[in-house]
PDB file of N, CA and C in Angstrom:
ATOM      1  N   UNK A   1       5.043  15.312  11.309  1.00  0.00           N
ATOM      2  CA  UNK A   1       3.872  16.118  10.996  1.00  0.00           C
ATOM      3  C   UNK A   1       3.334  15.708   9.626  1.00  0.00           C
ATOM      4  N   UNK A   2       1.865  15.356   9.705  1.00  0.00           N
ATOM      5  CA  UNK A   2       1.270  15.585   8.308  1.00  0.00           C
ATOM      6  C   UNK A   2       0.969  16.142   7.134  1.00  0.00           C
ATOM      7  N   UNK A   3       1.535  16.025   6.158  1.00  0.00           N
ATOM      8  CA  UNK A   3       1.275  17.212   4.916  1.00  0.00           C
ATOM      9  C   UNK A   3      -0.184  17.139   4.301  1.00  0.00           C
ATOM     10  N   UNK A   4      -0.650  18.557   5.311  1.00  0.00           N
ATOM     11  CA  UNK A   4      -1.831  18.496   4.561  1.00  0.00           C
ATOM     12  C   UNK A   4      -2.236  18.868   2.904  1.00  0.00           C
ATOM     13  N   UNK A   5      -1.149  19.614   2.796  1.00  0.00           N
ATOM     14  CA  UNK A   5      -1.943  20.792   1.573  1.00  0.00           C
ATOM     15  C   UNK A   5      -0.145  21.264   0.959  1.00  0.00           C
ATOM     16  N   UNK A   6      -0.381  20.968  -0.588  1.00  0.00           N
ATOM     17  CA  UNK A   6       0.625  21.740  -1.187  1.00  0.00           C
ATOM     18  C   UNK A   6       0.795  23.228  -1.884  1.00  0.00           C
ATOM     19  N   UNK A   7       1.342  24.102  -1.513  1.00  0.00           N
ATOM     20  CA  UNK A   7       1.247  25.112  -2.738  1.00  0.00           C
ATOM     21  C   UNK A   7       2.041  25.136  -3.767  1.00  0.00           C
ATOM     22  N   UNK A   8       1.913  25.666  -4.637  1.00  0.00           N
ATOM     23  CA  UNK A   8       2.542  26.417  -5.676  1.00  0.00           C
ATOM     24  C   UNK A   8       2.992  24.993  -6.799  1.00  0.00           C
ATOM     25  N   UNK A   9       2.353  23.991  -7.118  1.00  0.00           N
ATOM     26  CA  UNK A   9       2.299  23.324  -7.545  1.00  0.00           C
ATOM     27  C   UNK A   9       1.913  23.175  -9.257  1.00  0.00           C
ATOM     28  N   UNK A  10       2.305  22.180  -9.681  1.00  0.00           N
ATOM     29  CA  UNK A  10       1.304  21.601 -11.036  1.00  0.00           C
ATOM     30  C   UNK A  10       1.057  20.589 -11.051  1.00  0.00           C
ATOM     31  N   UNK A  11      -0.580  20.009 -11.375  1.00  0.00           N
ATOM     32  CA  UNK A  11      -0.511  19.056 -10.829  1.00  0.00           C
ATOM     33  C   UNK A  11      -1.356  18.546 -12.521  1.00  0.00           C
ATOM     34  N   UNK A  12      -0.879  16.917 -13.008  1.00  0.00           N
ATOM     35  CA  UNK A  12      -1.450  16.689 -14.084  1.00  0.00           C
ATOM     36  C   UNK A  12      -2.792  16.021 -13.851  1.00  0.00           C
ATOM     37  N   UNK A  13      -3.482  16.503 -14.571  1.00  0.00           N
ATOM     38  CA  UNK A  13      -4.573  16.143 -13.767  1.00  0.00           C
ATOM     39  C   UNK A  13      -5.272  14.613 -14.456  1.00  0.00           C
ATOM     40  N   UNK A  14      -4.720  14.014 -15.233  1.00  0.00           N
ATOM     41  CA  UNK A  14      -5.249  12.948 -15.437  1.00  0.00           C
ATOM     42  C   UNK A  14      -4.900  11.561 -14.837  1.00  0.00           C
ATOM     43  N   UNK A  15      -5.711  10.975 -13.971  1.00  0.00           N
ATOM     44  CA  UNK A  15      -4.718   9.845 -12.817  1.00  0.00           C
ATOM     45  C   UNK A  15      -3.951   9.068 -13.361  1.00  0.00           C
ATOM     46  N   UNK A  16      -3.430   8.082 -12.735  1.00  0.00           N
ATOM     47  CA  UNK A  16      -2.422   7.559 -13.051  1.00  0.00           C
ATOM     48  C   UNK A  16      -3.360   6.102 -12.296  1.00  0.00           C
ATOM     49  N   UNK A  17      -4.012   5.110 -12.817  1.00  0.00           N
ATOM     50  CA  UNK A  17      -4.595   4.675 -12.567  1.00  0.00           C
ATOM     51  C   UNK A  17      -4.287   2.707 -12.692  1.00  0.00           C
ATOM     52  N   UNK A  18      -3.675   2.028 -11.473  1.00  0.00           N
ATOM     53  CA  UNK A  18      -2.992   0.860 -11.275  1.00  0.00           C
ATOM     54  C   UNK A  18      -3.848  -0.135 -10.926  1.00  0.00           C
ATOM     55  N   UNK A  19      -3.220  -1.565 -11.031  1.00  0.00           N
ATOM     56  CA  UNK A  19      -4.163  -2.537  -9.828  1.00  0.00           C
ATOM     57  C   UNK A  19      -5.737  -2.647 -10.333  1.00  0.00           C
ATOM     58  N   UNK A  20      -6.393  -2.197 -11.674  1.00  0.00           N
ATOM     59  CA  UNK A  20      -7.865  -2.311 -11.989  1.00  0.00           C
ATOM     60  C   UNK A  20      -8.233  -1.540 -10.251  1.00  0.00           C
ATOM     61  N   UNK A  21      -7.657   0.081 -10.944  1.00  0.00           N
ATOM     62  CA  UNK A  21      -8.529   0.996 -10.083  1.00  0.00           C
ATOM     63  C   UNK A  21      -8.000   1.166  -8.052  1.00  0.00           C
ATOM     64  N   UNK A  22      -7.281  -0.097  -7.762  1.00  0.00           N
ATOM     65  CA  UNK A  22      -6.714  -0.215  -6.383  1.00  0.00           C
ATOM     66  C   UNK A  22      -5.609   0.994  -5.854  1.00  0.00           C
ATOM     67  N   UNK A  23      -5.218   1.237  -6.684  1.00  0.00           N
ATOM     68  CA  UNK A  23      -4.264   2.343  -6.748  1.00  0.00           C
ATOM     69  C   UNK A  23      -4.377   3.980  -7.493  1.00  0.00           C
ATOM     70  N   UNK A  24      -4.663   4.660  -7.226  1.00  0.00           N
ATOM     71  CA  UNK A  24      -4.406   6.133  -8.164  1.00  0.00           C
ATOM     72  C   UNK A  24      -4.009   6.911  -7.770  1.00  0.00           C
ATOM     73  N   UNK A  25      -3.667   7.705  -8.516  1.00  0.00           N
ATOM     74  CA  UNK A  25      -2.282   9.085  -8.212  1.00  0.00           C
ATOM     75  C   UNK A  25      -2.416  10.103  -9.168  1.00  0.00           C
ATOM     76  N   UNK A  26      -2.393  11.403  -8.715  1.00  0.00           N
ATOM     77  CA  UNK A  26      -1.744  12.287  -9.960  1.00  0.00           C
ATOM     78  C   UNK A  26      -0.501  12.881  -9.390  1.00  0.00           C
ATOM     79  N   UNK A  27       0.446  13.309 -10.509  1.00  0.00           N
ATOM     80  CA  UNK A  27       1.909  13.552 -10.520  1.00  0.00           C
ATOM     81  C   UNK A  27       1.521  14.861 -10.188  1.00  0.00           C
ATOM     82  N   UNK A  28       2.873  15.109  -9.720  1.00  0.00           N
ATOM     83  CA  UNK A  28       2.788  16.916  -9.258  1.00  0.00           C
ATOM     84  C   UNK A  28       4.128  17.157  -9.314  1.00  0.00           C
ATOM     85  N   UNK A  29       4.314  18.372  -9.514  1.00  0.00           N
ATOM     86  CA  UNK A  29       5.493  19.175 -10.019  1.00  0.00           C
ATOM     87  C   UNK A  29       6.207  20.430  -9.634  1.00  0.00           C
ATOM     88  N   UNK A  30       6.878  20.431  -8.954  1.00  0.00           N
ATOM     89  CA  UNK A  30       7.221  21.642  -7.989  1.00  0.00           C
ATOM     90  C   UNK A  30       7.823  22.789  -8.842  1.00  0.00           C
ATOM     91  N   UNK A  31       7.990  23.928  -8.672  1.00  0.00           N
ATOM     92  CA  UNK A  31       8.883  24.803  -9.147  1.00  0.00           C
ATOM     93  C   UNK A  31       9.826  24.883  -9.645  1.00  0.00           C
ATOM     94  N   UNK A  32      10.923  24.080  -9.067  1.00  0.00           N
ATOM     95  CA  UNK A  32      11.981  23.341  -8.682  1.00  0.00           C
ATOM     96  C   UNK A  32      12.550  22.567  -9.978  1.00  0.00           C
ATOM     97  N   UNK A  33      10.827  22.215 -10.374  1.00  0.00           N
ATOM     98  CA  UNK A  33      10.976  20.837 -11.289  1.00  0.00           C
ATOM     99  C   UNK A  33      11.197  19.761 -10.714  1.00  0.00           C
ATOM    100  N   UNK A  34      11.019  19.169  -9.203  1.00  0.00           N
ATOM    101  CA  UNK A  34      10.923  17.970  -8.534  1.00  0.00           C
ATOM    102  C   UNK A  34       9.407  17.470  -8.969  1.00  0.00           C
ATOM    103  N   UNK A  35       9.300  16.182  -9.018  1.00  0.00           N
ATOM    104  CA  UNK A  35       8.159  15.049  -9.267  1.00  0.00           C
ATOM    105  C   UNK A  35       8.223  14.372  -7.650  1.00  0.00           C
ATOM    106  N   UNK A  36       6.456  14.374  -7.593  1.00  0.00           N
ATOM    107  CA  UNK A  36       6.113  13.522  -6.549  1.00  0.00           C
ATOM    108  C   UNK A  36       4.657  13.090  -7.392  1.00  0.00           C
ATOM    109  N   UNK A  37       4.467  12.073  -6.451  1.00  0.00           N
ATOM    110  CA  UNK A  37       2.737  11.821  -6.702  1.00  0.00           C
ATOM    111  C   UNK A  37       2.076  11.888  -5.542  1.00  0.00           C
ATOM    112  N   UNK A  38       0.887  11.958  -5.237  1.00  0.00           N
ATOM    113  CA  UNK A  38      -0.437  12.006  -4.421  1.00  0.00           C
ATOM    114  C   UNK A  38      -1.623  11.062  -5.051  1.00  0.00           C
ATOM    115  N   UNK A  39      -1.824  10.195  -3.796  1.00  0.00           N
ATOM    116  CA  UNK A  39      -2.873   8.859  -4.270  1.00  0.00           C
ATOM    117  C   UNK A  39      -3.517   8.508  -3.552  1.00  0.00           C
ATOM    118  N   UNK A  40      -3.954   7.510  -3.845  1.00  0.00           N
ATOM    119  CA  UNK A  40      -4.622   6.686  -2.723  1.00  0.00           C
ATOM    120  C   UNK A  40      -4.696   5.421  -3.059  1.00  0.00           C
ATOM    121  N   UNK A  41      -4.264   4.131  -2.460  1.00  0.00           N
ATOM    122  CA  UNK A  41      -4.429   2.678  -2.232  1.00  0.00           C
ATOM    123  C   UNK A  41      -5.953   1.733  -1.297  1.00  0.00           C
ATOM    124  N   UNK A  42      -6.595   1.706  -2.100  1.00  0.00           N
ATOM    125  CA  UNK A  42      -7.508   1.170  -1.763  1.00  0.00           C
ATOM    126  C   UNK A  42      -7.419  -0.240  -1.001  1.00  0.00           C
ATOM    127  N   UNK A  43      -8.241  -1.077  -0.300  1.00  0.00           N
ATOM    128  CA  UNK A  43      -8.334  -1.788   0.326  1.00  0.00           C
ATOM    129  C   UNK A  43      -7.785  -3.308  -0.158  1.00  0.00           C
ATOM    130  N   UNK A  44      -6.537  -3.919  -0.383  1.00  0.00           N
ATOM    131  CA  UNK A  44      -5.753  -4.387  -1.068  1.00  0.00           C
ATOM    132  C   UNK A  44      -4.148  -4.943  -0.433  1.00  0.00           C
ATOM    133  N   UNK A  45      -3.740  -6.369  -1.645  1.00  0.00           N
ATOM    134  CA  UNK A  45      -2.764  -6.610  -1.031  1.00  0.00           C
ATOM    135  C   UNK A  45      -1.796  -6.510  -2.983  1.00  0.00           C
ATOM    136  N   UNK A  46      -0.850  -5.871  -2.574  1.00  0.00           N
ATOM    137  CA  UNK A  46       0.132  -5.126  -4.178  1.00  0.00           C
ATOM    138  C   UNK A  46       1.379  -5.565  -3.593  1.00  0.00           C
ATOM    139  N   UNK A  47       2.108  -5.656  -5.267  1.00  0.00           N
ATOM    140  CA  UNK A  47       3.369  -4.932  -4.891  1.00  0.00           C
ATOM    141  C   UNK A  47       3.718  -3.923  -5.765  1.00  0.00           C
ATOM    142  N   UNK A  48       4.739  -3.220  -5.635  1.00  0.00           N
ATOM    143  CA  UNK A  48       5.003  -2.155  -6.061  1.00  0.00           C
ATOM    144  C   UNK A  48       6.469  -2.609  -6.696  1.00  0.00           C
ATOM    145  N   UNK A  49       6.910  -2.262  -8.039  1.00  0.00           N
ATOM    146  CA  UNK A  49       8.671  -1.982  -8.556  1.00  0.00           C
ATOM    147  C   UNK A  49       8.729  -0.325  -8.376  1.00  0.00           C
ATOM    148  N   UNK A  50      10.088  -0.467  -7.804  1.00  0.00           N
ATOM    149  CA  UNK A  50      10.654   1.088  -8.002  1.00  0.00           C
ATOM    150  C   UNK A  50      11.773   1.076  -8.874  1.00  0.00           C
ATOM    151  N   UNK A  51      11.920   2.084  -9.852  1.00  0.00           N
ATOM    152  CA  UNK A  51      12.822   2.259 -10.491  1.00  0.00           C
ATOM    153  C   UNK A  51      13.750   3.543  -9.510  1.00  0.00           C
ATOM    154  N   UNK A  52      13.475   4.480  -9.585  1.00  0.00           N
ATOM    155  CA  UNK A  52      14.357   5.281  -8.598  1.00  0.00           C
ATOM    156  C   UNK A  52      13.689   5.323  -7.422  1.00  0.00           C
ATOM    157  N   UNK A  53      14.578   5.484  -5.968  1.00  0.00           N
ATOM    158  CA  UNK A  53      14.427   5.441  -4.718  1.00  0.00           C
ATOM    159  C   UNK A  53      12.956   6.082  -4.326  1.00  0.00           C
ATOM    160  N   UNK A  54      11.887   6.189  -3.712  1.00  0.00           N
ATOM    161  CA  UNK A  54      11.015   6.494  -3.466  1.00  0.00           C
ATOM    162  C   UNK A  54      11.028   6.619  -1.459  1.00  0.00           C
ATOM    163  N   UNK A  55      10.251   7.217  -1.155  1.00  0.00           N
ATOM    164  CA  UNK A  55       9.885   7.474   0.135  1.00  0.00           C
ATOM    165  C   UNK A  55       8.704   7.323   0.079  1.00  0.00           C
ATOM    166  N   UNK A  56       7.110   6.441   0.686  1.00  0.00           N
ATOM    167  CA  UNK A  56       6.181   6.881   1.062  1.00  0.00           C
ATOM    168  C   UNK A  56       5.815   7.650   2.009  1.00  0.00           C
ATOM    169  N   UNK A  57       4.993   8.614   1.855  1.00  0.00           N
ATOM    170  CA  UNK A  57       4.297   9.289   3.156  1.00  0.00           C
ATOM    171  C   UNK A  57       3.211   9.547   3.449  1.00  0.00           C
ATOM    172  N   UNK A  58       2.889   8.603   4.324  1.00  0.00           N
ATOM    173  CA  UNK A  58       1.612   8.455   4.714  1.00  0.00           C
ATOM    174  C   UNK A  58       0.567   9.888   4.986  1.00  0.00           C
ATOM    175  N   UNK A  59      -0.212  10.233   4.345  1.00  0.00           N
ATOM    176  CA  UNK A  59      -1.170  11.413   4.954  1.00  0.00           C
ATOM    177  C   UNK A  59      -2.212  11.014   5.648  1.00  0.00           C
ATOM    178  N   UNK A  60      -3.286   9.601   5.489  1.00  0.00           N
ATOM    179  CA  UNK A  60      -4.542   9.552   5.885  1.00  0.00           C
ATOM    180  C   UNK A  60      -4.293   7.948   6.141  1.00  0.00           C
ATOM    181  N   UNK A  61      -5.246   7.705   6.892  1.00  0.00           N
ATOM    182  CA  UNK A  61      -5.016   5.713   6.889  1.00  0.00           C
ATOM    183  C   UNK A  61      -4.036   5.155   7.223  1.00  0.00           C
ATOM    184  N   UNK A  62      -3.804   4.197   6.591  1.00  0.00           N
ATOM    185  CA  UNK A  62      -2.793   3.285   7.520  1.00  0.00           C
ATOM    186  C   UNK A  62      -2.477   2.222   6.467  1.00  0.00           C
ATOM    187  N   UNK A  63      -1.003   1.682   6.395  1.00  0.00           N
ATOM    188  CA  UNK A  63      -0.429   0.490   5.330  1.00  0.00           C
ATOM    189  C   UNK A  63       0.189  -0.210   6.188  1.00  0.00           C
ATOM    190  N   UNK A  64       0.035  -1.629   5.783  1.00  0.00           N
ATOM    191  CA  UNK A  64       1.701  -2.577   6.060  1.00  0.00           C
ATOM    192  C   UNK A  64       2.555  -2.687   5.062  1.00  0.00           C
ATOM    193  N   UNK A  65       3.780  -2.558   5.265  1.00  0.00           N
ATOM    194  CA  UNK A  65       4.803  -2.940   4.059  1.00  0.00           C
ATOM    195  C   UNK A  65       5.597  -3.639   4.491  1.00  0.00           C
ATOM    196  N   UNK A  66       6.075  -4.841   3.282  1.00  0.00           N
ATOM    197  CA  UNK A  66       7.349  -5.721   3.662  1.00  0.00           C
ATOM    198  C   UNK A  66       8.259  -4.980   2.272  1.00  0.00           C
ATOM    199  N   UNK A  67       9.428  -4.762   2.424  1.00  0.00           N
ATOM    200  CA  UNK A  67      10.240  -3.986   1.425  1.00  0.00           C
ATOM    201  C   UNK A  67      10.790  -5.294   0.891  1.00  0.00           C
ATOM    202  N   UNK A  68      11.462  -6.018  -0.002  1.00  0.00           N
ATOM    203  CA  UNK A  68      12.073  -6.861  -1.044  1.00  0.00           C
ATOM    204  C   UNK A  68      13.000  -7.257  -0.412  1.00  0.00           C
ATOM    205  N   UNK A  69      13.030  -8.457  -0.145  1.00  0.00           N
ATOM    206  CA  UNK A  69      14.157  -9.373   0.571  1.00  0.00           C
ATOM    207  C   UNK A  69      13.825  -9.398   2.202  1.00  0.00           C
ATOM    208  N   UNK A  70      12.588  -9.057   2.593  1.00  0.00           N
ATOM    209  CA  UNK A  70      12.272  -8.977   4.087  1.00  0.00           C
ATOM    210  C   UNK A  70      11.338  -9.561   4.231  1.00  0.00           C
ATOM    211  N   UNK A  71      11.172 -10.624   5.272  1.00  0.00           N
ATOM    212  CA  UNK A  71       9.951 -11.192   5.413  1.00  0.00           C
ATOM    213  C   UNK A  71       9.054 -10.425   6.401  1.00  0.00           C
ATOM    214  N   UNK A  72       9.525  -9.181   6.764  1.00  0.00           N
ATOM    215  CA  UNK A  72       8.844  -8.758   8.150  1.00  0.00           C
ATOM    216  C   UNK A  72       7.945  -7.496   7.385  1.00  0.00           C
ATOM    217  N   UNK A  73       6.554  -7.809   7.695  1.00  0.00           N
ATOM    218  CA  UNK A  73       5.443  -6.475   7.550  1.00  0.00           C
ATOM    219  C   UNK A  73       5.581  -5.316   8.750  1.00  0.00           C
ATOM    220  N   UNK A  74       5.684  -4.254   8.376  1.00  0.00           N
ATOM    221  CA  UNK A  74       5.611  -2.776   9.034  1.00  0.00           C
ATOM    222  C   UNK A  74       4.850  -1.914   9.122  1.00  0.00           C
ATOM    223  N   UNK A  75       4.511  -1.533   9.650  1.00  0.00           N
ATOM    224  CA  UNK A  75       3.091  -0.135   9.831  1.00  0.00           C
ATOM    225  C   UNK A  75       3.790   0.890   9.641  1.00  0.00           C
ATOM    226  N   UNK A  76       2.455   1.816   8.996  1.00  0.00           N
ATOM    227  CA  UNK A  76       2.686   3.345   8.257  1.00  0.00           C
ATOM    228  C   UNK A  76       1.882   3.316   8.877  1.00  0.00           C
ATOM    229  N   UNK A  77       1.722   4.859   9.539  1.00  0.00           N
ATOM    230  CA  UNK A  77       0.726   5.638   9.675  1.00  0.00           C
ATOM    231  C   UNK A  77       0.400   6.934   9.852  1.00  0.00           C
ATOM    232  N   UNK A  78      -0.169   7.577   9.855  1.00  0.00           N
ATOM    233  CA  UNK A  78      -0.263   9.521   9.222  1.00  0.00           C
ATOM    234  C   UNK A  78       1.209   9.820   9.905  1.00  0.00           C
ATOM    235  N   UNK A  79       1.826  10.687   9.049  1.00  0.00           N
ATOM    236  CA  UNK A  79       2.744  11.190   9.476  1.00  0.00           C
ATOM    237  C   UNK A  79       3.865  10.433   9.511  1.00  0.00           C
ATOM    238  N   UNK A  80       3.892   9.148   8.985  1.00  0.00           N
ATOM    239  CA  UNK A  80       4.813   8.430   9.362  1.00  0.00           C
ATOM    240  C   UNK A  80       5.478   8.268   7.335  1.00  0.00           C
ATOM    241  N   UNK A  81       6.729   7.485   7.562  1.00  0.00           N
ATOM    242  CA  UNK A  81       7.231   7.933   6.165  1.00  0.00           C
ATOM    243  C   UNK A  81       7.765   5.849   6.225  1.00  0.00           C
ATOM    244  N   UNK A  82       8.203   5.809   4.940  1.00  0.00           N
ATOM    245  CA  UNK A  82       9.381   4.730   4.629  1.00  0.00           C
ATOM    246  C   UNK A  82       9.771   4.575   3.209  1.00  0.00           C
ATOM    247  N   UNK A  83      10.920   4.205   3.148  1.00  0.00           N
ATOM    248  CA  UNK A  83      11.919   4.593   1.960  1.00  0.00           C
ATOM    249  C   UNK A  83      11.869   3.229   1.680  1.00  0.00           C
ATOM    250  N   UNK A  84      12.301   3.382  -0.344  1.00  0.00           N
ATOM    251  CA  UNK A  84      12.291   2.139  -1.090  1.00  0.00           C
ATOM    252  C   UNK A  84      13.354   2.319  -1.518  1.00  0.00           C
ATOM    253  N   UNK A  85      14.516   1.270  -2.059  1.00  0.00           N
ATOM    254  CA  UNK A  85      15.700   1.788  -2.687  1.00  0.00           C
ATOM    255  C   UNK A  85      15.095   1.665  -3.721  1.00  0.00           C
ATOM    256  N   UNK A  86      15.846   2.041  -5.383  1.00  0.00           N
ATOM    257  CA  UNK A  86      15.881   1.747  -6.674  1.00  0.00           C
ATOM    258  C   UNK A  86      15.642   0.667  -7.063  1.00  0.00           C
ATOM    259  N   UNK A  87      15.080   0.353  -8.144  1.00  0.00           N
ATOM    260  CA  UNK A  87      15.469  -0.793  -8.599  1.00  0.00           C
ATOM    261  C   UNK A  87      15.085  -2.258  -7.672  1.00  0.00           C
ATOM    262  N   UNK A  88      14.238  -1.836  -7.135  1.00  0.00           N
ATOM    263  CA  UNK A  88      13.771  -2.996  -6.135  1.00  0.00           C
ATOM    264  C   UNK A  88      12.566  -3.126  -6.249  1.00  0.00           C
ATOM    265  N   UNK A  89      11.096  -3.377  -5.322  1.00  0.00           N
ATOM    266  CA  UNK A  89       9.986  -3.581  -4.996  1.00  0.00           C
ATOM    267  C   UNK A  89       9.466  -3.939  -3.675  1.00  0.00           C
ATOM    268  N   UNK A  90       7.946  -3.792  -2.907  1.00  0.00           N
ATOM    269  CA  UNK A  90       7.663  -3.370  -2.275  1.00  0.00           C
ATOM    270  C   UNK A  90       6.344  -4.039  -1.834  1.00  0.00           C
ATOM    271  N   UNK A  91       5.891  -4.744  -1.294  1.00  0.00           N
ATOM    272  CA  UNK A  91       4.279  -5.498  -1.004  1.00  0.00           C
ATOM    273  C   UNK A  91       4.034  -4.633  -0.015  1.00  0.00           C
ATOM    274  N   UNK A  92       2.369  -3.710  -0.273  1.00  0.00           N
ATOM    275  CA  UNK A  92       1.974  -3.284   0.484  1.00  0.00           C
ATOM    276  C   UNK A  92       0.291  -3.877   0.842  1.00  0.00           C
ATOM    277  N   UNK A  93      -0.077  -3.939   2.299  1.00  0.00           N
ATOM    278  CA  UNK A  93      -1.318  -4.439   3.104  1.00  0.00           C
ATOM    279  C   UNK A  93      -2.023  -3.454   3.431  1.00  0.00           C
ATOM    280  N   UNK A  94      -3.282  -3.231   2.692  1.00  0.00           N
ATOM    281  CA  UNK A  94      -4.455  -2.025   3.357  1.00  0.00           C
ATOM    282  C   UNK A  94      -5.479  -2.146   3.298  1.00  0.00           C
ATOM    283  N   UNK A  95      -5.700  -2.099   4.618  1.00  0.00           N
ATOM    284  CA  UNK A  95      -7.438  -2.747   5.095  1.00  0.00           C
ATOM    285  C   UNK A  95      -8.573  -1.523   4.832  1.00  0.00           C
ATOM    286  N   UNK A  96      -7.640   0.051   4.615  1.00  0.00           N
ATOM    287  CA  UNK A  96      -8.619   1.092   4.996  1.00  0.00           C
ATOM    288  C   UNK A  96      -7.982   2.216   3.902  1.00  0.00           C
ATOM    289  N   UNK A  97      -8.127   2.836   3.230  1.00  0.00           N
ATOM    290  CA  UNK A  97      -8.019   3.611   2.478  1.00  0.00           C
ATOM    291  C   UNK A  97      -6.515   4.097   2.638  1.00  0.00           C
ATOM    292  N   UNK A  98      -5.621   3.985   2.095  1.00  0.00           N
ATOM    293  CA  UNK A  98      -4.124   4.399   2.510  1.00  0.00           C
ATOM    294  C   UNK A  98      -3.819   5.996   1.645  1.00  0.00           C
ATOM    295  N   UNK A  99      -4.076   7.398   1.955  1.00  0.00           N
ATOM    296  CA  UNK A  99      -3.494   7.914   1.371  1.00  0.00           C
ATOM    297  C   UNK A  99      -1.934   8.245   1.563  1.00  0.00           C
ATOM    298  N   UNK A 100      -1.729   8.322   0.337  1.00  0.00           N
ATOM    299  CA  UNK A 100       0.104   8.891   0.382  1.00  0.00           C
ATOM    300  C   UNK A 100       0.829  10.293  -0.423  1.00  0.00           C
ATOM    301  N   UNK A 101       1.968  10.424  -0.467  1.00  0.00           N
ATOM    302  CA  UNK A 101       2.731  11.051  -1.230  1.00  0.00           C
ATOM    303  C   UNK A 101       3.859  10.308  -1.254  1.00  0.00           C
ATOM    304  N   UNK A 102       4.151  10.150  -2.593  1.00  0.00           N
ATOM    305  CA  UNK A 102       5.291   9.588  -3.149  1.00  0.00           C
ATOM    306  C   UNK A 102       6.272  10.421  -3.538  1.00  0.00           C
ATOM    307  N   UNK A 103       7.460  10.293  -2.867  1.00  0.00           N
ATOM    308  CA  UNK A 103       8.265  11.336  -3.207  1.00  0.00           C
ATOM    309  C   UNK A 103       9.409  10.481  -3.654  1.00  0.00           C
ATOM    310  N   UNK A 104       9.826  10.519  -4.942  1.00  0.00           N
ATOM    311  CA  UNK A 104      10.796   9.847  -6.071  1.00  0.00           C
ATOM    312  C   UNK A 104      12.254  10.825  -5.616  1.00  0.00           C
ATOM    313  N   UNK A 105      13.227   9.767  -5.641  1.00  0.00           N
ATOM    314  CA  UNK A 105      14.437  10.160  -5.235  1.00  0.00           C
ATOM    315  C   UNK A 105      15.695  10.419  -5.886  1.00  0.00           C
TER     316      UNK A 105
END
């Protein structure tokens, strides 16, 4: 299922802005004190470093990803998720507006 809508949040509101503009996000902050981000990947070929484990989750659009040490590209799409380990990196393919949530692990 798709996450449309968060409550009870904080969200910083100044983006987080990658890639000359290909990438943006603002951080958000649960109750909890858990960190995620919410973005969007514009029409583009990236890669990504992760320092701690990450999950993407796709909300809107559609990505390919090859994860670090894989030659094979994969489809995301709404509702659909995929995990990054630590300390690794990530090439992602998007022909069409990719939104996500990044949820840091």
């Amino acid at each position: 299922m798709t996450t449309e809508k968060i409550d009870g949040i904080s969200v910083t509101t100044k983006a987080n802005v990658y890639f000359d503009g290909k990438c943006v996000s603002h951080g958000i902050t649960y109750p909890d004190g858990t960190k995620k981000s919410v973005g969007v990947v514009l029409p583009s070929t990236l890669t990504f470093n992760t320092g701690a484990p990450e999950i993407m989750e796709c909300v809107a659009g559609a990505c390919e990803y090859k994860l670090q040490g894989s030659d094979a590209w994969l489809r995301s799409g709404p509702g659909e998720k995929f995990s990054i380990p630590g300390n690794s990196s990530f090439d992602i393919r998007v022909t069409e507006a990719y939104h996500y949530i990044c949820h840091f692990g």
